[in-house]
C-alpha atoms as a PDB file:
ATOM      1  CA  UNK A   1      78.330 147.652 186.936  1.00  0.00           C
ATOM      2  CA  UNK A   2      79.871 145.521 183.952  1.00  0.00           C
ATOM      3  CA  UNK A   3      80.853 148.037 181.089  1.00  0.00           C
ATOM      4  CA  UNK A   4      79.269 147.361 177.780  1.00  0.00           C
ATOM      5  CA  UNK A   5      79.729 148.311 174.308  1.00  0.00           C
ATOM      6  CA  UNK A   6      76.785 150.069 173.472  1.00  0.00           C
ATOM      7  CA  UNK A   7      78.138 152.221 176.446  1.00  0.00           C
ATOM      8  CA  UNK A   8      81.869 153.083 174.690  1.00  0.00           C
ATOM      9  CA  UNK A   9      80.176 153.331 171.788  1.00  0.00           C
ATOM     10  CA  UNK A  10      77.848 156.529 173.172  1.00  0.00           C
ATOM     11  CA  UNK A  11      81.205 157.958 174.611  1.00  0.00           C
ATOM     12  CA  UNK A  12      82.669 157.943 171.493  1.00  0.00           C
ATOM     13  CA  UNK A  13      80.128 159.919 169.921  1.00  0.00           C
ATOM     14  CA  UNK A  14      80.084 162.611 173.029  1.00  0.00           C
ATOM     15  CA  UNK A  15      83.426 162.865 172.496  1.00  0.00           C
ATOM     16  CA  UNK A  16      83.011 163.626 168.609  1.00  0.00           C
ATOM     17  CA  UNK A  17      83.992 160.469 167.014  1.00  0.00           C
ATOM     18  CA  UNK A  18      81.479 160.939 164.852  1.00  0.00           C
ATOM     19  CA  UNK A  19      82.335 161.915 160.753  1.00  0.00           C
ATOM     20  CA  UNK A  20      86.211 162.015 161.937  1.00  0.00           C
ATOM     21  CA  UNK A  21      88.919 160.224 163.636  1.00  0.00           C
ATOM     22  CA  UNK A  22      89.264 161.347 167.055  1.00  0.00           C
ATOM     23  CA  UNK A  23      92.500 160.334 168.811  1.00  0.00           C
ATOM     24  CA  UNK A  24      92.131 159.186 172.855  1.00  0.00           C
ATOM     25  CA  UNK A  25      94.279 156.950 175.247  1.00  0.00           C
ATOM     26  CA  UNK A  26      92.975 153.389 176.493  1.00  0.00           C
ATOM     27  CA  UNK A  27      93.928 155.508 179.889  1.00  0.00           C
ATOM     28  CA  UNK A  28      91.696 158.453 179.751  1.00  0.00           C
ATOM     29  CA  UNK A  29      89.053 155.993 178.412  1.00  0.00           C
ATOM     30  CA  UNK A  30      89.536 153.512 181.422  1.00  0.00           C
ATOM     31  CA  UNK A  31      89.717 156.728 184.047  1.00  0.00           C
ATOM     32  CA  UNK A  32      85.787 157.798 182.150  1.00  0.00           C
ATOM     33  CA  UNK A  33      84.535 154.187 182.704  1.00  0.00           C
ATOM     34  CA  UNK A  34      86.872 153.255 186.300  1.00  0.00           C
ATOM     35  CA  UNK A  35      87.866 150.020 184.450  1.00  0.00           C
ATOM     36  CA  UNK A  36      91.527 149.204 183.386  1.00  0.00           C
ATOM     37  CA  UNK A  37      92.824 149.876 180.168  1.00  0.00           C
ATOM     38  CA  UNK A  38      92.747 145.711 179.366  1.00  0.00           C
ATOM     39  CA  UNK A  39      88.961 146.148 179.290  1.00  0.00           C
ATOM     40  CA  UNK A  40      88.852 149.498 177.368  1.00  0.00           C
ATOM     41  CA  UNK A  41      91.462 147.317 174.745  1.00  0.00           C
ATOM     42  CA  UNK A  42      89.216 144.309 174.363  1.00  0.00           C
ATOM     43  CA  UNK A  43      85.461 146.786 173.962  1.00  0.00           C
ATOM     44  CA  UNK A  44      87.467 148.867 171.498  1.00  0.00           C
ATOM     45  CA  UNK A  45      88.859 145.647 169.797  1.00  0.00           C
ATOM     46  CA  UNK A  46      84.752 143.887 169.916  1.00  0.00           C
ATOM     47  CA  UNK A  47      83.540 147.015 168.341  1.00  0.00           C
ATOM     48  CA  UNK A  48      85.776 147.062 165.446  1.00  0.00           C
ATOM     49  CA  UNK A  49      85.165 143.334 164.452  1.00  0.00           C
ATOM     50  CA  UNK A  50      81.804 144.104 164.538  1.00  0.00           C
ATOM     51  CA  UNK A  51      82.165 146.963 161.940  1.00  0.00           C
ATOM     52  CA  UNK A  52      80.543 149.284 164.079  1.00  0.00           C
ATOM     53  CA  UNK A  53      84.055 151.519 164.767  1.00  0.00           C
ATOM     54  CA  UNK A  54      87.306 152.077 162.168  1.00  0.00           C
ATOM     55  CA  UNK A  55      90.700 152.239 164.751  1.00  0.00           C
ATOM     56  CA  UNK A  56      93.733 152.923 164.739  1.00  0.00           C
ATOM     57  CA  UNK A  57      96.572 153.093 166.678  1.00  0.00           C
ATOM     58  CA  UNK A  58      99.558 155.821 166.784  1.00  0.00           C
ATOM     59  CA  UNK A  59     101.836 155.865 169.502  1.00  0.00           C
ATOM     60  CA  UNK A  60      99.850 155.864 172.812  1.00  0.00           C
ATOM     61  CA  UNK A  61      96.934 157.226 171.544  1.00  0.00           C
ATOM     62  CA  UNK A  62      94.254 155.343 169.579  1.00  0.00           C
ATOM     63  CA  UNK A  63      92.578 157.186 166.824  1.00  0.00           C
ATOM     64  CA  UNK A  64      88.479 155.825 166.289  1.00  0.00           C
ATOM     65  CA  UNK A  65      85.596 156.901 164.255  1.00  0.00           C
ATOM     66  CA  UNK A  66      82.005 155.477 164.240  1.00  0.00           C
ATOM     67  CA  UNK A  67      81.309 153.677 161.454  1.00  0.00           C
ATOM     68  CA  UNK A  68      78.056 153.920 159.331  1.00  0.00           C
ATOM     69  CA  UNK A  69      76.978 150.976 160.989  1.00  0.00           C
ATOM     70  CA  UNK A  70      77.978 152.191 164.365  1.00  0.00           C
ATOM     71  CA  UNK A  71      76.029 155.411 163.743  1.00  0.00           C
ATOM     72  CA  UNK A  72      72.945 153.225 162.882  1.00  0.00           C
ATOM     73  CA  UNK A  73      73.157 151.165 165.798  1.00  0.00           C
ATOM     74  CA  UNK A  74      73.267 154.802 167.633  1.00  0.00           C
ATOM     75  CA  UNK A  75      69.928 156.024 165.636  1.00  0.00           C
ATOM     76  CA  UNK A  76      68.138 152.635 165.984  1.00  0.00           C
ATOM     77  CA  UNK A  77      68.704 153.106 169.932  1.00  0.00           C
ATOM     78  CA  UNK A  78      67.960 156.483 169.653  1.00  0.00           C
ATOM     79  CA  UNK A  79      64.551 155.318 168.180  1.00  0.00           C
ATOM     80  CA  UNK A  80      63.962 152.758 170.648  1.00  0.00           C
ATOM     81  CA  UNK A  81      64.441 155.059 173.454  1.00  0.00           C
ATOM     82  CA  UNK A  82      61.913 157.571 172.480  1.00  0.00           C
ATOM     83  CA  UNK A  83      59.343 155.401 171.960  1.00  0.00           C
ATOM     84  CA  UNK A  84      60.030 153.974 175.418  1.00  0.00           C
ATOM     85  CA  UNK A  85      59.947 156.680 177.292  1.00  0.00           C
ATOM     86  CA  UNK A  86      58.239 159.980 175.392  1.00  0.00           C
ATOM     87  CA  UNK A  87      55.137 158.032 175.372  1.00  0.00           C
ATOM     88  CA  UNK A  88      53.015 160.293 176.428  1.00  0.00           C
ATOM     89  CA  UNK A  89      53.754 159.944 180.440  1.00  0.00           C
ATOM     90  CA  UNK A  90      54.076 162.127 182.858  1.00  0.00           C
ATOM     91  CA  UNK A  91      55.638 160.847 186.465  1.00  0.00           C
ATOM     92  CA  UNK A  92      55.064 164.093 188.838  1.00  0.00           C
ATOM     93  CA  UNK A  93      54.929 164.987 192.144  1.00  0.00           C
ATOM     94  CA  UNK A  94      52.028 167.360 193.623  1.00  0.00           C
ATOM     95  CA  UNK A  95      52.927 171.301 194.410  1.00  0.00           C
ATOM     96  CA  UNK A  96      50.603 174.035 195.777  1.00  0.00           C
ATOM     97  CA  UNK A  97      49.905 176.627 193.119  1.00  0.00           C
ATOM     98  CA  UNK A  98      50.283 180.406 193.245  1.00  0.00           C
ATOM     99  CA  UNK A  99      46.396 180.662 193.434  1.00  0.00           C
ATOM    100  CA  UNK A 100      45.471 181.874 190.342  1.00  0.00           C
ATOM    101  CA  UNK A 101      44.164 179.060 188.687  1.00  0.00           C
ATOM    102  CA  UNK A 102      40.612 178.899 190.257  1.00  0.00           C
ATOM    103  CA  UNK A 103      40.316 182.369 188.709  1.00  0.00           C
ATOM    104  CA  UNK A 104      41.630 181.363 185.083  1.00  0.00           C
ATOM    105  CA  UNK A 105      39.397 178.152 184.973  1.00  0.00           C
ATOM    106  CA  UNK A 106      36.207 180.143 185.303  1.00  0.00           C
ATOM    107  CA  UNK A 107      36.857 182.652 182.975  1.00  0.00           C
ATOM    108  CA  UNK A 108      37.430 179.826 180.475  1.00  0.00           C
ATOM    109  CA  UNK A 109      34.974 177.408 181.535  1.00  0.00           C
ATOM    110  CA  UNK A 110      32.244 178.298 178.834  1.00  0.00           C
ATOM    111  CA  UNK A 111      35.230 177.434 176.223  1.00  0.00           C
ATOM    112  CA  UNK A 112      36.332 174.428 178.183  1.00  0.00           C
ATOM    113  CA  UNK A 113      33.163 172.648 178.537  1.00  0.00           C
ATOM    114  CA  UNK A 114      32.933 173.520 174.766  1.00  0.00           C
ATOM    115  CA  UNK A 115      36.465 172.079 173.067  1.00  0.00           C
ATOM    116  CA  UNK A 116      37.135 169.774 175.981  1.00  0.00           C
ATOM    117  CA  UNK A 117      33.792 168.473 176.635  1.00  0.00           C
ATOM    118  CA  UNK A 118      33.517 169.003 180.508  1.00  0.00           C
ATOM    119  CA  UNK A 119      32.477 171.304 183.252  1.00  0.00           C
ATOM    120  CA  UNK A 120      35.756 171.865 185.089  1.00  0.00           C
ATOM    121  CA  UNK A 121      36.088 172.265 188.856  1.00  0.00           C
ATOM    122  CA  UNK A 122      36.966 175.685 189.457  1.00  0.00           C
ATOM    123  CA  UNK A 123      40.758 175.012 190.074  1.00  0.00           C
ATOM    124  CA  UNK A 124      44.017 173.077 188.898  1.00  0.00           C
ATOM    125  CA  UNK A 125      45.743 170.323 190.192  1.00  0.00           C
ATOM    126  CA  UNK A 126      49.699 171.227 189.884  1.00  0.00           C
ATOM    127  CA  UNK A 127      52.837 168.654 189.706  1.00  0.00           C
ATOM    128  CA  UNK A 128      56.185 169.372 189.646  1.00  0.00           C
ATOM    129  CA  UNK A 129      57.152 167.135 186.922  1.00  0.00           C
ATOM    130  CA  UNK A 130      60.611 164.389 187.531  1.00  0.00           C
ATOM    131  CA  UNK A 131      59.965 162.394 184.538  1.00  0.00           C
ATOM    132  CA  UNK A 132      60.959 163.368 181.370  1.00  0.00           C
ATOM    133  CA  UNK A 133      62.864 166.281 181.772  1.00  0.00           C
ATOM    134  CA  UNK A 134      60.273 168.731 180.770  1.00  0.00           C
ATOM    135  CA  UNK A 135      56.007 168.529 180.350  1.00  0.00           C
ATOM    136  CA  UNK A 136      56.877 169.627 176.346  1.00  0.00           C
ATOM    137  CA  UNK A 137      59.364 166.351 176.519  1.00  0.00           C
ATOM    138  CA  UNK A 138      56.382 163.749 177.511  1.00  0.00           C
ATOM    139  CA  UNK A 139      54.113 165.591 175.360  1.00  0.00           C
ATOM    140  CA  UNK A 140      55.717 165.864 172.038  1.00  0.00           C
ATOM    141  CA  UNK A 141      53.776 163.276 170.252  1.00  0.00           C
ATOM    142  CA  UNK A 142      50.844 164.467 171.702  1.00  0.00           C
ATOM    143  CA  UNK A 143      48.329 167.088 169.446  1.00  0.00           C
ATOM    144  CA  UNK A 144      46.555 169.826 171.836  1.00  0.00           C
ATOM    145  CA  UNK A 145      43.196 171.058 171.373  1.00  0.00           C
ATOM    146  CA  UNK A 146      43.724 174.763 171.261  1.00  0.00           C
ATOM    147  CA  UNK A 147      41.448 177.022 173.125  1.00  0.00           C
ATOM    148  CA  UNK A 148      40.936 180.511 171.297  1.00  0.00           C
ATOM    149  CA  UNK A 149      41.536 183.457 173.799  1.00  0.00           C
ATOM    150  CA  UNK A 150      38.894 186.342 173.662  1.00  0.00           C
ATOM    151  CA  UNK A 151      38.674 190.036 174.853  1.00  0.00           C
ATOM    152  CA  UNK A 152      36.898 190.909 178.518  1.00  0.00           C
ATOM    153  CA  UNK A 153      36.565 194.002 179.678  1.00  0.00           C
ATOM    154  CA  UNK A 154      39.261 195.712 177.481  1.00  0.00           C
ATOM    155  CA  UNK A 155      41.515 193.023 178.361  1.00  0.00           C
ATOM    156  CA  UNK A 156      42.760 190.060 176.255  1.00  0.00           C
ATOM    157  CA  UNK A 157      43.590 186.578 177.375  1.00  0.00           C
ATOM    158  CA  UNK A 158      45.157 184.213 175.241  1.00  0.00           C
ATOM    159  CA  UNK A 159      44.756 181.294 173.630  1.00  0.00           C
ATOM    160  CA  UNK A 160      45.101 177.816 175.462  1.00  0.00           C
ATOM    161  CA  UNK A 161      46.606 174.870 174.517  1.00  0.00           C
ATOM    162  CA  UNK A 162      45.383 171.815 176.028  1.00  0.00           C
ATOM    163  CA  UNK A 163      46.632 168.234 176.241  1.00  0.00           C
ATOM    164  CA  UNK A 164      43.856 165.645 177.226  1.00  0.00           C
ATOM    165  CA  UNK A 165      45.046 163.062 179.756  1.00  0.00           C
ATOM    166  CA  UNK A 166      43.686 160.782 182.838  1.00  0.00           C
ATOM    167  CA  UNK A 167      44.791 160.622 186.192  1.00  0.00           C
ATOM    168  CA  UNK A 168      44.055 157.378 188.046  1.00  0.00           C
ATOM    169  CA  UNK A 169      40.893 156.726 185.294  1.00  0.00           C
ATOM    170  CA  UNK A 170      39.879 160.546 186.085  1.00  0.00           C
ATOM    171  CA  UNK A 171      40.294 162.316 182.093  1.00  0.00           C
ATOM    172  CA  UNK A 172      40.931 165.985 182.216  1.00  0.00           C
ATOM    173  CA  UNK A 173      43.607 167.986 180.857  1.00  0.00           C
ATOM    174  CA  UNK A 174      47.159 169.776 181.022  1.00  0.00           C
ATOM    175  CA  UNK A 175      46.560 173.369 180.117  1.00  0.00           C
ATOM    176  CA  UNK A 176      48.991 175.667 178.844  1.00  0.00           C
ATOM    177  CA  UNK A 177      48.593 179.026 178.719  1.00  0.00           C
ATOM    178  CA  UNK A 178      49.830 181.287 175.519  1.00  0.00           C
ATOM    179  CA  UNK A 179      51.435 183.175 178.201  1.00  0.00           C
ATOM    180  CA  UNK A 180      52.479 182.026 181.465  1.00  0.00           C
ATOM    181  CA  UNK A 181      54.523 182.203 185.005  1.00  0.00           C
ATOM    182  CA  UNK A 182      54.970 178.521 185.311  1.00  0.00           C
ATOM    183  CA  UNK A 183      58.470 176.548 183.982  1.00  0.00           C
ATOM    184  CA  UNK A 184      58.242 173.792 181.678  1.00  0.00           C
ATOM    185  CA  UNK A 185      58.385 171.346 184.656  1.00  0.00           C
ATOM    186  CA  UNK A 186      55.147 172.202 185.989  1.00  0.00           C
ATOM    187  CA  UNK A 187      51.882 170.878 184.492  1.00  0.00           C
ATOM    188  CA  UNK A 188      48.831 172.112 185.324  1.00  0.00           C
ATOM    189  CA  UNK A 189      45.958 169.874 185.007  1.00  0.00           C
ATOM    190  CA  UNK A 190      42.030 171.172 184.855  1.00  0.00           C
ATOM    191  CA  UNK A 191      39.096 168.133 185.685  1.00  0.00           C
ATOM    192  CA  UNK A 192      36.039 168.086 185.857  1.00  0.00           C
ATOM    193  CA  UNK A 193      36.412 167.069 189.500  1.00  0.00           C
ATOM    194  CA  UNK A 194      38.545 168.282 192.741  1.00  0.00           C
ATOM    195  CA  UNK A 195      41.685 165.974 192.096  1.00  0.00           C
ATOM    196  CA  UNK A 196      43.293 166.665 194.860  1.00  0.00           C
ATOM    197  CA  UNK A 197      40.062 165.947 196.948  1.00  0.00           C
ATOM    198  CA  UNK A 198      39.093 162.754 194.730  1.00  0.00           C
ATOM    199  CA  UNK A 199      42.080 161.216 194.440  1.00  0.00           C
ATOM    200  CA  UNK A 200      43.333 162.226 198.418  1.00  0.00           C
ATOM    201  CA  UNK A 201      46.319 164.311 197.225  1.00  0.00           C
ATOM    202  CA  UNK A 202      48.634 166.143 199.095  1.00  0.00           C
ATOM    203  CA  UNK A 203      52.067 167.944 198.422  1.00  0.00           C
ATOM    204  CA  UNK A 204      54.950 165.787 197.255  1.00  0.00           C
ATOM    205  CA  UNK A 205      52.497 162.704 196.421  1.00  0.00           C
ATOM    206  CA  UNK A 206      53.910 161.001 193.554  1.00  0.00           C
ATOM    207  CA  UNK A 207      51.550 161.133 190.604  1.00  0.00           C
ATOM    208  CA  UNK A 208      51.560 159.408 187.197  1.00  0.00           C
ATOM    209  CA  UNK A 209      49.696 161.223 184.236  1.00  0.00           C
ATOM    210  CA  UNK A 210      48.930 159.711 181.136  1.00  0.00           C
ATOM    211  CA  UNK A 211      48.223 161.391 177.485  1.00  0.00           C
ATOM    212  CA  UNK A 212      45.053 160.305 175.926  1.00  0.00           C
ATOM    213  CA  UNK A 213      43.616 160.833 172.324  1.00  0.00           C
ATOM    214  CA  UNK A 214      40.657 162.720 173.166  1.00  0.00           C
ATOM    215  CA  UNK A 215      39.085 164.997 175.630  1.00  0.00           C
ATOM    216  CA  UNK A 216      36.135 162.441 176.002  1.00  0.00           C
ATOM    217  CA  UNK A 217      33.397 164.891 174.922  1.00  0.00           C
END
């Protein structure tokens, strides 16, 4: 793969060039990227003319800092990036759940039909999430409808957050529980339908879920 600027230019900052001058060879910069030291040169040499890096060079080290500009570049792709991929979407693969959720779903059903606007099947559809890192990551933009907990029995169940999304033009919702077993990386996902059944879903089928605005009550 050709190395590119924008790509020295990240390593820099990992490696703290960022507000001070830190000092490197064009070696241990060429063994990073497995390109020779010409190429490091010439990138390092680009980058400066450009005004997006101050150099320079003491012995056999080279010492560089970011520039303003360079750390605008960085924010601008920073920017770009987010909106490209925390947009809401979820890529996921389906898991079998711990069994639980059938019996969660009906103690809140009278509360989910009322904030989310449907009758849930008595169940949840659970994916292991590969893409972004975490369910919080892909949802960050996104504002939950929180469910109020109540008391039942002497016992209290907490409130629920809920995210509203659609599933191959099915709407339903990620719920997540003010306390729960599950890690970040699994969502669990309420409908008003059996997905698994409606959508012919088995473990480890790939799965892509995408945040909507509203519940569609």
């Amino acid at each position: 793969m050709k190395l590119e600027k924008t790509q020295v230019l990240i390593e820099l900052a990992l490696l703290g060039a960022v507000g001070e001058k830190r000092g490197v060879t064009l070696r241990e910069l060429a063994k990073r990227f497995e390109v020779s030291p010409q190429t490091v040169m010439r990138l390092l040499e680009e980058l400066e003319e450009e005004g997006l890096i101050t150099r320079e060079v003491s012995g056999r080290k080279t010492y560089v800092e970011i520039s303003d500009e360079g750390l605008g570049f960085l924010e601008g792709l920073c920017e770009k990036l987010e909106k490209a991929l925390y947009r809401g979407i979820i890529l996921g693969e389906v898991v079998s759940g711990l069994g639980e959720g059938s019996y969660y779903v009906k103690l809140y059903s009278e509360r989910i039909r009322e904030y989310l606007g449907f009758e849930p099947y008595p169940g949840t559809l659970n994916v292991r999430v590969v893409f972004p890192k975490t369910v919080f990551d892909a949802l960050v933009n996104v504002r939950p409808i929180l469910i109020p907990g109540f008391i039942k029995e002497g016992r209290t169940f907490g409130d629920v957050r809920a995210y509203p999304v659609e599933i191959d033009g099915i709407k339903g919702a990620i719920v997540v529980p003010s306390r729960t077993v599950h890690p970040p990386r699994i969502a669990e996902i309420i409908a008003p339908v059996n997905l698994r059944k409606a959508l012919g879903l088995g473990d480890g089928d790939r799965v892509k879920i995408r945040a909507v605005k509203e519940a569609g009550k």
